[in-house]
PDB file of N, CA and C in Angstrom:
ATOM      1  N   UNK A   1     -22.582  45.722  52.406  1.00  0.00           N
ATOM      2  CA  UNK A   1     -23.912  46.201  52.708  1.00  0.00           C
ATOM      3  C   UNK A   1     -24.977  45.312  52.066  1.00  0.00           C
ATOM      4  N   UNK A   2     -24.381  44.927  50.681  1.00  0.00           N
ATOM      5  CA  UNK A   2     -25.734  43.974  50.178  1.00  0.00           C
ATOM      6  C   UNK A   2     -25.380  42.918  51.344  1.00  0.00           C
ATOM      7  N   UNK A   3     -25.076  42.333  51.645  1.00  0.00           N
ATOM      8  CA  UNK A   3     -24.840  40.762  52.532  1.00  0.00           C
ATOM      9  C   UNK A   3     -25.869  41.018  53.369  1.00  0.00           C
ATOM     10  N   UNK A   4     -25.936  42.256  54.178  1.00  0.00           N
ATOM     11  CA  UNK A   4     -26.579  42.116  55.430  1.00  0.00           C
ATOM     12  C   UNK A   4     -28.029  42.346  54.956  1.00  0.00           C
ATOM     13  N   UNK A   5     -28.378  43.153  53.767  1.00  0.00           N
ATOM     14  CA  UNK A   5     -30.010  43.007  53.131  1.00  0.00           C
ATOM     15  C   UNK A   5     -30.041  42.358  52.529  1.00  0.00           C
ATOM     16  N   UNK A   6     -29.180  41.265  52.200  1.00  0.00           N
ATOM     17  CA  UNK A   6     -29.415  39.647  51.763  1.00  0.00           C
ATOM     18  C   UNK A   6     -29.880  38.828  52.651  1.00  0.00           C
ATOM     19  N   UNK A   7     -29.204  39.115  54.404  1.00  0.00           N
ATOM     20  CA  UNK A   7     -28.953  38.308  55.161  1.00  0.00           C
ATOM     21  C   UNK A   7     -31.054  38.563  55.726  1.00  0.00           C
ATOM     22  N   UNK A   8     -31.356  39.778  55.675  1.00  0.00           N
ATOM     23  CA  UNK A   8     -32.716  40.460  56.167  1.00  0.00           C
ATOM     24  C   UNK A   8     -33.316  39.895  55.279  1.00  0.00           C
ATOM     25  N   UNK A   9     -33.476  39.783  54.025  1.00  0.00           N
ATOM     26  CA  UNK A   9     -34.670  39.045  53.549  1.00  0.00           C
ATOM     27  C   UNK A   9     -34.615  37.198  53.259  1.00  0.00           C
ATOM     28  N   UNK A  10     -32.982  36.752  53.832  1.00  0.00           N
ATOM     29  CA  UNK A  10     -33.040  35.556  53.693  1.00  0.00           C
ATOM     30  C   UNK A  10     -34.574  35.473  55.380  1.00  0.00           C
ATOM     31  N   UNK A  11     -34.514  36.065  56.391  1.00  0.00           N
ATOM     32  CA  UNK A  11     -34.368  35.559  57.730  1.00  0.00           C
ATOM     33  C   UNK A  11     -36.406  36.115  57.590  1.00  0.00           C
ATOM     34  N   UNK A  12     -36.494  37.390  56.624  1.00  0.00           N
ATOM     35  CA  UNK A  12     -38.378  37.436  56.150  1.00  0.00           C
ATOM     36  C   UNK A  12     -38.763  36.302  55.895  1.00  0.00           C
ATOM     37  N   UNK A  13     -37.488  35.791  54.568  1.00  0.00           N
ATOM     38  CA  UNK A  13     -38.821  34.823  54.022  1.00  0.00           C
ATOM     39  C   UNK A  13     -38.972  33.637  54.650  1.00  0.00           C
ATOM     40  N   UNK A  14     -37.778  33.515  55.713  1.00  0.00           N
ATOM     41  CA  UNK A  14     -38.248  31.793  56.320  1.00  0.00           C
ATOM     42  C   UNK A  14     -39.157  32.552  57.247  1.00  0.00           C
ATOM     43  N   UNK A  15     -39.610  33.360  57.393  1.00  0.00           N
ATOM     44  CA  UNK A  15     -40.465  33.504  58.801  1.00  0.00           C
ATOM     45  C   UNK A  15     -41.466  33.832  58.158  1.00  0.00           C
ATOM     46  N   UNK A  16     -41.874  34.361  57.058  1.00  0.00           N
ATOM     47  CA  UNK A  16     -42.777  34.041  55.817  1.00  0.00           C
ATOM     48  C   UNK A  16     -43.221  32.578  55.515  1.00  0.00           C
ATOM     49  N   UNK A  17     -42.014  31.646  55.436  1.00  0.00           N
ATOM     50  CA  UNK A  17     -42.560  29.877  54.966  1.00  0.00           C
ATOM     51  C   UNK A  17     -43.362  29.356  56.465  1.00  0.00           C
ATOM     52  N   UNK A  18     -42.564  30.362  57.778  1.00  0.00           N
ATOM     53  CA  UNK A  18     -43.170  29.349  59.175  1.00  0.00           C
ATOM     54  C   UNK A  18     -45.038  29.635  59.141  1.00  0.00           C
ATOM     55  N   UNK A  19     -45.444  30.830  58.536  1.00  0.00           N
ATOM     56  CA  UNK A  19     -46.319  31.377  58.576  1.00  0.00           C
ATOM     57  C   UNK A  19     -47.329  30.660  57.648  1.00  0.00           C
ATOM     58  N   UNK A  20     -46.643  30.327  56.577  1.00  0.00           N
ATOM     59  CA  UNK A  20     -47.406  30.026  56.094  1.00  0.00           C
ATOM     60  C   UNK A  20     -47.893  28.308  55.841  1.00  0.00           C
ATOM     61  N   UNK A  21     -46.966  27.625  56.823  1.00  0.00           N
ATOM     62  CA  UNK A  21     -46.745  26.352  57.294  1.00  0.00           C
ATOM     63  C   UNK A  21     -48.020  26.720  58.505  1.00  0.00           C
ATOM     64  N   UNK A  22     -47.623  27.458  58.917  1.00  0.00           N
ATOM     65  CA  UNK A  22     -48.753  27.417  60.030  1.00  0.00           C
ATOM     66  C   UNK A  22     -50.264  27.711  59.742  1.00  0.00           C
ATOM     67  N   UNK A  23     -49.859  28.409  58.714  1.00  0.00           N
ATOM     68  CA  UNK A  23     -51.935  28.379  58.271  1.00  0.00           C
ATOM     69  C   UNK A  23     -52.043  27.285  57.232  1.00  0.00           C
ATOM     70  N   UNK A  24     -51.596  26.615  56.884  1.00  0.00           N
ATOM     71  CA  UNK A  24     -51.453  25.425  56.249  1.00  0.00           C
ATOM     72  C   UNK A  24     -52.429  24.132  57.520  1.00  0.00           C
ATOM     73  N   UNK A  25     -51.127  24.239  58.352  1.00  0.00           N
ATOM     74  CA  UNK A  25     -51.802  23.298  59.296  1.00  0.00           C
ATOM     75  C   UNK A  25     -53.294  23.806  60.121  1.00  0.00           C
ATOM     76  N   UNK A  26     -53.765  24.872  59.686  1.00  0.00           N
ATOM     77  CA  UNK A  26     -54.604  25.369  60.316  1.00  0.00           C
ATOM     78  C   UNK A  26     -56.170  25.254  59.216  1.00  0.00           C
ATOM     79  N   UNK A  27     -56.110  24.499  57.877  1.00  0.00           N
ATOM     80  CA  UNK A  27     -56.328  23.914  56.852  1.00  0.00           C
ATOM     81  C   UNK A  27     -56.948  25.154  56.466  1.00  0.00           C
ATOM     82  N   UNK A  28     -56.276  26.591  56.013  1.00  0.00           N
ATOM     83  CA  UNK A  28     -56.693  27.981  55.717  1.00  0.00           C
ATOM     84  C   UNK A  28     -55.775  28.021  54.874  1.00  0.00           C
ATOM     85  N   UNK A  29     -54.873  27.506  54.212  1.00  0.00           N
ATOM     86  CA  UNK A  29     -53.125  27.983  53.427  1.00  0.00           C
ATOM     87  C   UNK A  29     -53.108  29.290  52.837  1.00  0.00           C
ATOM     88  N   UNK A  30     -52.360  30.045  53.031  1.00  0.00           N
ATOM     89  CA  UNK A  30     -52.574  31.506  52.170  1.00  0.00           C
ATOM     90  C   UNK A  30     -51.165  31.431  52.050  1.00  0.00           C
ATOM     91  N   UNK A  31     -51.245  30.995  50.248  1.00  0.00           N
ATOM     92  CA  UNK A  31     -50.630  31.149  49.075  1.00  0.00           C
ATOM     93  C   UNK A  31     -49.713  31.986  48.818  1.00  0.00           C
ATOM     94  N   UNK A  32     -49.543  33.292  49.422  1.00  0.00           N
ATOM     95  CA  UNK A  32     -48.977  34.514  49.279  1.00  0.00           C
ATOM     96  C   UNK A  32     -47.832  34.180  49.869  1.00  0.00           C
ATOM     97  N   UNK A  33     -47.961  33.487  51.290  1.00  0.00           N
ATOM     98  CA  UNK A  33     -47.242  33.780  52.514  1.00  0.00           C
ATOM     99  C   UNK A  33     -45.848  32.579  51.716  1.00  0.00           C
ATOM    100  N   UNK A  34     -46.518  31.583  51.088  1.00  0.00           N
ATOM    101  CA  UNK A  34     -45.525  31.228  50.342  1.00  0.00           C
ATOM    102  C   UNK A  34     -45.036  31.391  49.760  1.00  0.00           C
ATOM    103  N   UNK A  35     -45.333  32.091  48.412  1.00  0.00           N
ATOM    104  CA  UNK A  35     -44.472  32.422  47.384  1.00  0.00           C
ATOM    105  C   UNK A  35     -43.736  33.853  47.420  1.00  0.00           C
ATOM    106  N   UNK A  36     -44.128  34.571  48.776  1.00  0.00           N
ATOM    107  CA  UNK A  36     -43.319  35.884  48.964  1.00  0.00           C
ATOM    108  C   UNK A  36     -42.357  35.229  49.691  1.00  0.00           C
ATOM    109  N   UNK A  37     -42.492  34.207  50.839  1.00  0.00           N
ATOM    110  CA  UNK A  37     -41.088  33.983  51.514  1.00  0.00           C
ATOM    111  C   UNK A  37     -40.299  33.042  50.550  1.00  0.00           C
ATOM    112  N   UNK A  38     -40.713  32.181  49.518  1.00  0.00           N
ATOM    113  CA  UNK A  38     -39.338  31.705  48.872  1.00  0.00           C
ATOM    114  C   UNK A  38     -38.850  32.846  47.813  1.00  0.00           C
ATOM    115  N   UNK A  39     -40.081  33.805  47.107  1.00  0.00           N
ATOM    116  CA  UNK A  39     -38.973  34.685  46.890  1.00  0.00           C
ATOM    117  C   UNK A  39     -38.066  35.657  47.482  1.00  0.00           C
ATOM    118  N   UNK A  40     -38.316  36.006  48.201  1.00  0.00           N
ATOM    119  CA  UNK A  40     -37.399  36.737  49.564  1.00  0.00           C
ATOM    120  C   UNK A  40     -35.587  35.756  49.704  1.00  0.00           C
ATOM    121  N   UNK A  41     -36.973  34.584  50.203  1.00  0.00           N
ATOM    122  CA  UNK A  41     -35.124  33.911  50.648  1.00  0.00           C
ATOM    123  C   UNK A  41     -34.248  33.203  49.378  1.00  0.00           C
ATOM    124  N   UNK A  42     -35.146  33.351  48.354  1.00  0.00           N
ATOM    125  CA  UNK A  42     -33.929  33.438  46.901  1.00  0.00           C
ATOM    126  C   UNK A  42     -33.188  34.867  47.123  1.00  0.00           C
ATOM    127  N   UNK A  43     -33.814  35.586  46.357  1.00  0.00           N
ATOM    128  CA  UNK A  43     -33.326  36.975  46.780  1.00  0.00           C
ATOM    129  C   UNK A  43     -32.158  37.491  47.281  1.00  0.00           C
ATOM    130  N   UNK A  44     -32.384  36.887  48.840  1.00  0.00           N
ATOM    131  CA  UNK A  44     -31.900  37.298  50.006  1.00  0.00           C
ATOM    132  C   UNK A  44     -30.286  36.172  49.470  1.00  0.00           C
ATOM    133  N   UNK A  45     -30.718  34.479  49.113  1.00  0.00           N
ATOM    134  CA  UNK A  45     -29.252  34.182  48.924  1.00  0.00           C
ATOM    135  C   UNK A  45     -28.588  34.542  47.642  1.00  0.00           C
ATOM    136  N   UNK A  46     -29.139  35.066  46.547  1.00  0.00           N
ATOM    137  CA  UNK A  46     -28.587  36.002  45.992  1.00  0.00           C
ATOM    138  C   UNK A  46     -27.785  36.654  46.334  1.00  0.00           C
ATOM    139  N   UNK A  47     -28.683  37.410  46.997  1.00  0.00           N
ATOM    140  CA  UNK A  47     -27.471  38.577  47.216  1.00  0.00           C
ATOM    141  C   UNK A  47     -26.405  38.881  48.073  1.00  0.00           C
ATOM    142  N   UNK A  48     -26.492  38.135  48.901  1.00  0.00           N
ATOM    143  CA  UNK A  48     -25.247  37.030  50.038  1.00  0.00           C
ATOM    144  C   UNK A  48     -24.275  36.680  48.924  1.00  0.00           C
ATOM    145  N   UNK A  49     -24.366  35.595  47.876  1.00  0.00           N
ATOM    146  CA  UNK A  49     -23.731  34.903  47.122  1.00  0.00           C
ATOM    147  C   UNK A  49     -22.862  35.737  46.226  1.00  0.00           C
ATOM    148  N   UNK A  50     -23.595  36.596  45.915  1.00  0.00           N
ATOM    149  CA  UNK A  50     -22.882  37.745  45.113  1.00  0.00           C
ATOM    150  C   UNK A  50     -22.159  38.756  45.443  1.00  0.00           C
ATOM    151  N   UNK A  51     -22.200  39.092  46.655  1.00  0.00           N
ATOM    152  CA  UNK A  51     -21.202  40.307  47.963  1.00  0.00           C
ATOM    153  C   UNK A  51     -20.582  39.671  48.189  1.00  0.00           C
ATOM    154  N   UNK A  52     -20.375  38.133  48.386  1.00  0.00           N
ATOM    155  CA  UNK A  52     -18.936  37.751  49.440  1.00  0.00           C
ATOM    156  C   UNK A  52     -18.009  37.963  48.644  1.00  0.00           C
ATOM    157  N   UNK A  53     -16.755  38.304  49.766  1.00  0.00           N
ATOM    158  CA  UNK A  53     -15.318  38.503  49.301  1.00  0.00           C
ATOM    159  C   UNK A  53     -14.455  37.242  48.595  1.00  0.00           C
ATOM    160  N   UNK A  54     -13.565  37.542  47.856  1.00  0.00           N
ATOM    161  CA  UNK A  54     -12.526  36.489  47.352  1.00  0.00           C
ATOM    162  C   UNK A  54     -12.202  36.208  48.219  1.00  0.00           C
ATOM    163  N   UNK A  55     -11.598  34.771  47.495  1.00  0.00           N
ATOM    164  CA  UNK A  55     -11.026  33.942  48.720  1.00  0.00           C
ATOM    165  C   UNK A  55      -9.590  34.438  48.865  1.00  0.00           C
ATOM    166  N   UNK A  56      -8.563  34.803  49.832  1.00  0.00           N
ATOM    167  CA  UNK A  56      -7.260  35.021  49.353  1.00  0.00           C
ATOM    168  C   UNK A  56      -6.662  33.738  49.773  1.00  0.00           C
ATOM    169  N   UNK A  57      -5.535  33.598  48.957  1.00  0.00           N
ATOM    170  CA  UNK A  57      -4.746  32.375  49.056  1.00  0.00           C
ATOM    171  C   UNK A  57      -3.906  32.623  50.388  1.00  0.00           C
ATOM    172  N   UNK A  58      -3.950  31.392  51.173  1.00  0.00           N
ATOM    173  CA  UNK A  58      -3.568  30.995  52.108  1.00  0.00           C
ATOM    174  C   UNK A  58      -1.766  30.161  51.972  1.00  0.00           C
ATOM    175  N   UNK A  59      -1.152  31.148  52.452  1.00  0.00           N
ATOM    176  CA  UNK A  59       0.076  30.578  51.966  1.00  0.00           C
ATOM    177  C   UNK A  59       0.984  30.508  52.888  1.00  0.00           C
ATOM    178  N   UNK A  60       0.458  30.213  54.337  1.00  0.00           N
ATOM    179  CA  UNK A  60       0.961  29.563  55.704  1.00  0.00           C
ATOM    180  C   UNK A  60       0.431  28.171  55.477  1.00  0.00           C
ATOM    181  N   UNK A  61      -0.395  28.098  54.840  1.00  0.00           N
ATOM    182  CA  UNK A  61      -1.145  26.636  55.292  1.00  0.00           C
ATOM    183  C   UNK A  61       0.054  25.294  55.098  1.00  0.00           C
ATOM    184  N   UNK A  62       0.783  25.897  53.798  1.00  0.00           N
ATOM    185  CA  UNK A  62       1.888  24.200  53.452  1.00  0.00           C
ATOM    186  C   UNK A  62       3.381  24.830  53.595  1.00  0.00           C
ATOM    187  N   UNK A  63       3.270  25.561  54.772  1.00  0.00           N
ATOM    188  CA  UNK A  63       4.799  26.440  54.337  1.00  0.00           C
ATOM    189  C   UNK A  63       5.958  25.079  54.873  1.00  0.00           C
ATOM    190  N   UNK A  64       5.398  24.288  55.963  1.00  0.00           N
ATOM    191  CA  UNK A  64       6.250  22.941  56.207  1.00  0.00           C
ATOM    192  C   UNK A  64       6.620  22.108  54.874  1.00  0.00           C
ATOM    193  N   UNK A  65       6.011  21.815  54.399  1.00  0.00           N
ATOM    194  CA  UNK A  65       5.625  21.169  53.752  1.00  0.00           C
ATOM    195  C   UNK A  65       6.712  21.421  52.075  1.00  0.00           C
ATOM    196  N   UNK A  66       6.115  23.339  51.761  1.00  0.00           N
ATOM    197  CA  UNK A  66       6.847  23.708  50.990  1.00  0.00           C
ATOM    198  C   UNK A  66       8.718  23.450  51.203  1.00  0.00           C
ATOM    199  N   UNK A  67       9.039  23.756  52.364  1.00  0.00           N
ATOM    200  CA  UNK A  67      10.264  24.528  52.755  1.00  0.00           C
ATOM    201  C   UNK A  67      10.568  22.835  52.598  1.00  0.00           C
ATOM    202  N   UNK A  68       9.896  21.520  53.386  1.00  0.00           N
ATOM    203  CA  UNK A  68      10.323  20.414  52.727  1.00  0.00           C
ATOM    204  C   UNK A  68      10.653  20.082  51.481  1.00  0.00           C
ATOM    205  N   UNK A  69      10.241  20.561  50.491  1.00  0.00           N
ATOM    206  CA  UNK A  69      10.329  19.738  49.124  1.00  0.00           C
ATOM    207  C   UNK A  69      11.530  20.778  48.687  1.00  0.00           C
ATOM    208  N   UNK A  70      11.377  21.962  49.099  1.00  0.00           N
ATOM    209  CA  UNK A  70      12.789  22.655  48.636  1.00  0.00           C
ATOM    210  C   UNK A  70      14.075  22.178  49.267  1.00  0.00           C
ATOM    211  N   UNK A  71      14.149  21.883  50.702  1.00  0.00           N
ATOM    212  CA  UNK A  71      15.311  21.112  50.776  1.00  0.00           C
ATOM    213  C   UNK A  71      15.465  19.763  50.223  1.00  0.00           C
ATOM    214  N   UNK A  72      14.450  19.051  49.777  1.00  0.00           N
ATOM    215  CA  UNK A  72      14.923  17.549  49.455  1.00  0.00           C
ATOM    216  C   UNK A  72      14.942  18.372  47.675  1.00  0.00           C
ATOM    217  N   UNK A  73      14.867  19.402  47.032  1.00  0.00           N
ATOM    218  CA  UNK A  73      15.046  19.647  45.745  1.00  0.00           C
ATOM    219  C   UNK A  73      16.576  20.028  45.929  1.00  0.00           C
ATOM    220  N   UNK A  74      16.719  20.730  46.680  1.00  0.00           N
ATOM    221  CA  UNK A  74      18.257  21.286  47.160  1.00  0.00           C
ATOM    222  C   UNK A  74      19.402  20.195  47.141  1.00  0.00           C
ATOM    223  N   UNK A  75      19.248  19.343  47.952  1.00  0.00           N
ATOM    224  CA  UNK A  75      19.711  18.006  47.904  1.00  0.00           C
ATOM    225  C   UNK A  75      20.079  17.524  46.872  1.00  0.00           C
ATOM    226  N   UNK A  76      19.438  16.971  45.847  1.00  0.00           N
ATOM    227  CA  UNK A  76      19.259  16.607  44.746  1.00  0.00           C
ATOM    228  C   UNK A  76      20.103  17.092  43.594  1.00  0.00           C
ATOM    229  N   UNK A  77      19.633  18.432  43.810  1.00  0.00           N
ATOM    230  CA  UNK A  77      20.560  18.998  43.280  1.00  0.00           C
ATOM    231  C   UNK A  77      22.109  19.256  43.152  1.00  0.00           C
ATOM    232  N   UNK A  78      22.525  19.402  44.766  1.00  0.00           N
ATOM    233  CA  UNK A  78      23.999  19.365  45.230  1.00  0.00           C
ATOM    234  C   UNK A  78      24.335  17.954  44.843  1.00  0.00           C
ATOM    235  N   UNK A  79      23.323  16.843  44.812  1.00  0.00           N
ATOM    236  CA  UNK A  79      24.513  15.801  44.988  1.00  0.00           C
ATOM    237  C   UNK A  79      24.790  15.556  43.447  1.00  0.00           C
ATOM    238  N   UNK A  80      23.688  16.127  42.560  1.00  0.00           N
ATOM    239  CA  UNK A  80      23.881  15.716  40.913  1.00  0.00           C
ATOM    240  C   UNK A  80      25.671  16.733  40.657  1.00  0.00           C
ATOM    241  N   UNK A  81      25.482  17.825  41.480  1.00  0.00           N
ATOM    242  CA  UNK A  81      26.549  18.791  41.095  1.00  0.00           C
ATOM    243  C   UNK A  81      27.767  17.933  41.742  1.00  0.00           C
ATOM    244  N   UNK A  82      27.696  17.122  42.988  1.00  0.00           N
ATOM    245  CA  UNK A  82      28.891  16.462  43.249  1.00  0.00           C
ATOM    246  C   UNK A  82      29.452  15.523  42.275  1.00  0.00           C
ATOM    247  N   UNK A  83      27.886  14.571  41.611  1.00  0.00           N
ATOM    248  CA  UNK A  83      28.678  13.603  40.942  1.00  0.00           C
ATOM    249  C   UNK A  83      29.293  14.015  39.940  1.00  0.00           C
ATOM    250  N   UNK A  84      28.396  14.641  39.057  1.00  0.00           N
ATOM    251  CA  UNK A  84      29.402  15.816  37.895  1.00  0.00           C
ATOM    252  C   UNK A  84      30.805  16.248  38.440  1.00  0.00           C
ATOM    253  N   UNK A  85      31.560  16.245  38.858  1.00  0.00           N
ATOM    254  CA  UNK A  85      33.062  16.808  39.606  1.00  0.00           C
ATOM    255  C   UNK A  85      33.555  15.853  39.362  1.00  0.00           C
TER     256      UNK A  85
END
């Protein structure tokens, strides 16, 4: 729930900075319109940054990879146990 009233005042305050970009170019600047939309869209990634979920470990990603090094460990192993005999 915070994410998505993170996500609402990230999306105020840039429409807060367009506003106030635009009376800027309109050589009127009102001051407000700026410093409420960058605090908003701090705020806002705040509190995005702080709700997201853990990452969970991904443990399909090297299962080739794994299941490789266990057979060439396997290997290794059998043949140390052959030469020992």
């Amino acid at each position: 729930m915070k994410s998505k009233i993170g996500l609402f005042f990230i999306y105020i305050g840039l429409i807060l900075l367009i506003v106030f970009f635009v009376t800027d170019q309109a050589l009127h600047p009102s001051y407000g319109y700026f410093f409420a939309g960058f605090a908003l869209l701090f705020l806002g990634i705040f509190m995005v940054w702080k709700s997201r979920a853990p990452v969970e470990p991904n443990t399909a990603r090297f299962r080739t990879m794994r299941k490789w090094q266990e057979r060439q460990s396997q290997r290794k192993t059998d043949r140390s146990d052959r030469k020992k005999r």
